[in-house]
Protein backbone atom coordinates (compact mmCIF):
# COMPACT_ATOMS: atom_id res chain seq x y z
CA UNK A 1 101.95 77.84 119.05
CA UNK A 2 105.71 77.46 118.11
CA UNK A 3 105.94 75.11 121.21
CA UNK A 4 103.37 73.42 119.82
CA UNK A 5 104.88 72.73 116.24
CA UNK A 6 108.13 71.53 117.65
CA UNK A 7 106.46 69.19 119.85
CA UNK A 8 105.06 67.94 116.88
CA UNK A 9 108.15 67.45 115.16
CA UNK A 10 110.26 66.12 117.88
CA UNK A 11 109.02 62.75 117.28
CA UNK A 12 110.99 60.96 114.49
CA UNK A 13 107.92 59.71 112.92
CA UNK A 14 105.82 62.51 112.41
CA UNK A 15 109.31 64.31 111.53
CA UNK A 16 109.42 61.82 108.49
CA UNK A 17 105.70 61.99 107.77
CA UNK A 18 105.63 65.77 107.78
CA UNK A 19 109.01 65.54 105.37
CA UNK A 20 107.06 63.28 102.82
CA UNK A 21 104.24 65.76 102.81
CA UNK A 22 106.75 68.53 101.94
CA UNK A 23 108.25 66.46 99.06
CA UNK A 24 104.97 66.31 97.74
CA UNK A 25 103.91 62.66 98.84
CA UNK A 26 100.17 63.32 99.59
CA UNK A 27 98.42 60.25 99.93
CA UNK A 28 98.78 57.37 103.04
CA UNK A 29 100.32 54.81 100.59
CA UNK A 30 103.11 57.62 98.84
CA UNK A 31 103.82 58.79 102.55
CA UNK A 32 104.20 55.37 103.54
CA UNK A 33 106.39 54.48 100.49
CA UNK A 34 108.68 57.34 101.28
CA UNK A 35 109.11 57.18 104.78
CA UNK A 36 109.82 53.18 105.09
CA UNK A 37 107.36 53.46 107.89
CA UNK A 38 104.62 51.17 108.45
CA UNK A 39 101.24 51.89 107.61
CA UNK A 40 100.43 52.23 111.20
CA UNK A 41 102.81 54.43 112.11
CA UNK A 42 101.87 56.76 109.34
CA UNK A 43 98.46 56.51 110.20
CA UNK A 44 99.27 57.53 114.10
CA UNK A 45 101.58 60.03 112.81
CA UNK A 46 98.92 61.66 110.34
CA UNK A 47 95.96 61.63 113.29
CA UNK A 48 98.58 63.49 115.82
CA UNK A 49 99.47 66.19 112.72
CA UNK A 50 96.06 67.18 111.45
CA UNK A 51 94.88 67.13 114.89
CA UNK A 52 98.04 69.61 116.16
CA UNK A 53 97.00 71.68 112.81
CA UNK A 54 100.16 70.86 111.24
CA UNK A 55 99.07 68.96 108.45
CA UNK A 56 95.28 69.43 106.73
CA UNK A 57 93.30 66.58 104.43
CA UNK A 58 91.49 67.24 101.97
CA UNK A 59 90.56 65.12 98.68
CA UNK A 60 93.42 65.15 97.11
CA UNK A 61 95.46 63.92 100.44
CA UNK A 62 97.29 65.65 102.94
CA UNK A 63 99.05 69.09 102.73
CA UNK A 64 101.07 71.46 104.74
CA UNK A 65 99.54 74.22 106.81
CA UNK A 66 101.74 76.82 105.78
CA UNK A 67 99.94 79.31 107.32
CA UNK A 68 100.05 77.76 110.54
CA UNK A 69 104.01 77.66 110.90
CA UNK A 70 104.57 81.79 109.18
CA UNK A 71 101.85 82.86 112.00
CA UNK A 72 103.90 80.82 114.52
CA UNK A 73 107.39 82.09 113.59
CA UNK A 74 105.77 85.81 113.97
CA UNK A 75 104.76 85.25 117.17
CA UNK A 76 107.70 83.77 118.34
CA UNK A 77 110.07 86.45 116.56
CA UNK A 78 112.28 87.66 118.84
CA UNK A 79 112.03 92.07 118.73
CA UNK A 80 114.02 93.10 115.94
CA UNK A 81 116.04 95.86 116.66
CA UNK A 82 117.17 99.19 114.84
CA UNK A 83 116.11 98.27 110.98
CA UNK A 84 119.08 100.19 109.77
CA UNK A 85 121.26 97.99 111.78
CA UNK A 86 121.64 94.51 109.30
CA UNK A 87 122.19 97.50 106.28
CA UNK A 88 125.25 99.17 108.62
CA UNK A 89 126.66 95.86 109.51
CA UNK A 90 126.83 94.64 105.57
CA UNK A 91 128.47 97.93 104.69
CA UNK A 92 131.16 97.33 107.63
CA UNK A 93 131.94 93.83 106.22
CA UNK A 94 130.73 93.86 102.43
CA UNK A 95 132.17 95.95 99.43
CA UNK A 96 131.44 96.30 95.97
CA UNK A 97 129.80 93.22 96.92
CA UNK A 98 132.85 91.16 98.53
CA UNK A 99 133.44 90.11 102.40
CA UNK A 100 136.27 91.92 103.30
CA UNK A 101 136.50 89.79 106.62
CA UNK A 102 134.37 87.80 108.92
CA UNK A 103 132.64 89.24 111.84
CA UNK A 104 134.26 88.03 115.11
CA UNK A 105 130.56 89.43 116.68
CA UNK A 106 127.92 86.29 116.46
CA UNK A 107 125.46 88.64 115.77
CA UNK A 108 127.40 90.39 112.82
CA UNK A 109 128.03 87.70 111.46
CA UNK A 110 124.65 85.94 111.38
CA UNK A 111 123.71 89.43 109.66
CA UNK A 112 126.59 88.91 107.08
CA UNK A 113 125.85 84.96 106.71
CA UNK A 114 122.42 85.66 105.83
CA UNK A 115 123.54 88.14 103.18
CA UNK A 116 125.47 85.34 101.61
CA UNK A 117 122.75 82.50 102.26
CA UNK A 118 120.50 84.55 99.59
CA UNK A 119 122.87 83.74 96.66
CA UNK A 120 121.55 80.18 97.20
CA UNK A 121 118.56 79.21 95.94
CA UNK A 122 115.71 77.44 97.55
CA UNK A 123 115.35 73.90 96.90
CA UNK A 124 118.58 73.51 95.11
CA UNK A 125 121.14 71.09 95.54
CA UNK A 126 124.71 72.41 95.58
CA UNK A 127 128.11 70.73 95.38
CA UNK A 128 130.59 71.40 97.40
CA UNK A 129 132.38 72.76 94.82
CA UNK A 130 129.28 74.79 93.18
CA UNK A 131 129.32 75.85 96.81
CA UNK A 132 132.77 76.95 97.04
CA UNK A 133 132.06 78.76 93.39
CA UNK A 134 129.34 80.61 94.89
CA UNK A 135 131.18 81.58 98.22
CA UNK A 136 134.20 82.20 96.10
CA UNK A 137 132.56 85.14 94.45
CA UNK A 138 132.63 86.62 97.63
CA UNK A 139 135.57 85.47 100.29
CA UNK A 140 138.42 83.82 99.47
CA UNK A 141 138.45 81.55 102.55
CA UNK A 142 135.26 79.56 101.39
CA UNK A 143 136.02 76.75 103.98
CA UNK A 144 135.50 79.19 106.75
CA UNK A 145 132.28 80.33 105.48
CA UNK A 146 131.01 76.89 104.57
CA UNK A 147 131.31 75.57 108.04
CA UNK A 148 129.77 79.36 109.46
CA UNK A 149 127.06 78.50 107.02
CA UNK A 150 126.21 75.05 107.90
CA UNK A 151 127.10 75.31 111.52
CA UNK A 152 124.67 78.41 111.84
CA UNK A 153 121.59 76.28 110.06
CA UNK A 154 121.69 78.42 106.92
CA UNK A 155 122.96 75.39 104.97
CA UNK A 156 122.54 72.10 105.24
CA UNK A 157 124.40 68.98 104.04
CA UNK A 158 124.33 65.52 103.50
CA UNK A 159 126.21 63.39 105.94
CA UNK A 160 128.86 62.70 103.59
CA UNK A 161 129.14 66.70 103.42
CA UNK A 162 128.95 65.89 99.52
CA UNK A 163 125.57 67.51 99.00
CA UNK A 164 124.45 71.23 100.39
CA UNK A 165 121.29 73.23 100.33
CA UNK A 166 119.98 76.52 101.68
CA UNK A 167 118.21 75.81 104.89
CA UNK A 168 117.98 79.29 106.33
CA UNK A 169 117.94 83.05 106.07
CA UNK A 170 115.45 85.53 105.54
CA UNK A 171 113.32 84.83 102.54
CA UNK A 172 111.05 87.54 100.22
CA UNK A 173 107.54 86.03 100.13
């Protein structure tokens, strides 16, 4: 199924389609609007989504089939190991709620870049200096763990590296 999805999504189109629909563009004409794509392009790119079971229409337009990607990423979730382990590597690296250094270990220090990927919030755009604010409560080297954070897809940013938001970590749902 996940193999599915991202052979949906490799295609630029439908990656711009499915984008719109996220942003809350529901109809042909708003999709079409927001990508700069043709009509027929959106059109080919809808048919090949709701067929895949990406996307769903209804009569209010096209949505999302949430659903669809959370039963995907739990199939494809690699085993998790000992729970206790994420909880003993944050009180290696973290006290009273500070980094006290970065994890040379990849996996560590996914475990400790998630930990600081939840004191951004969803949806939000973040300057780099709100960024650096945030991280600053934390580490003093915030450089270090913006570029960890970006580099490991838990933020994103906008070309001009002006503009960051949460693109990763574990979420409560």
């Amino acid at each position: 199924m996940a193999i599915d999805l991202v052979g949906l999504l490799a295609d630029g189109d439908r990656l711009r389609v499915v984008a719109a629909v996220v942003l809350g563009h529901e109809t042909l004409d708003a999709i079409t609007a927001a990508t700069g794509l043709g009509t027929r392009q959106v059109g080919t790119a809808l048919t090949k989504l709701v067929d895949g079971g990406l996307l769903v229409e209804d009569k209010h337009g096209f949505h999302l089939q949430e659903h669809e990607i959370r039963l995907a990423a739990r199939e494809n979730r690699p085993p998790q190991g000992d729970p206790e382990e994420p909880n003993a590597v944050l009180r290696a690296f973290v006290k009273e709620g500070r980094l006290t250094s970065i994890p040379a270990s990849l996996a560590k220090r996914r475990v400790v870049l998630d930990f600081l990927a939840q004191d951004f919030e969803p949806g939000k755009r973040y300057s780099e200096k709100q960024v650096n604010l945030v991280l600053g409560k934390r580490f003093a080297d915030t450089a270090a763990l913006r570029r960890y954070l970006v580099d490991e897809g838990f933020l994103e940013r906008e070309g001009g590296g002006g503009r960051y938001w949460r693109a990763g970590g574990t979420y409560d749902v």
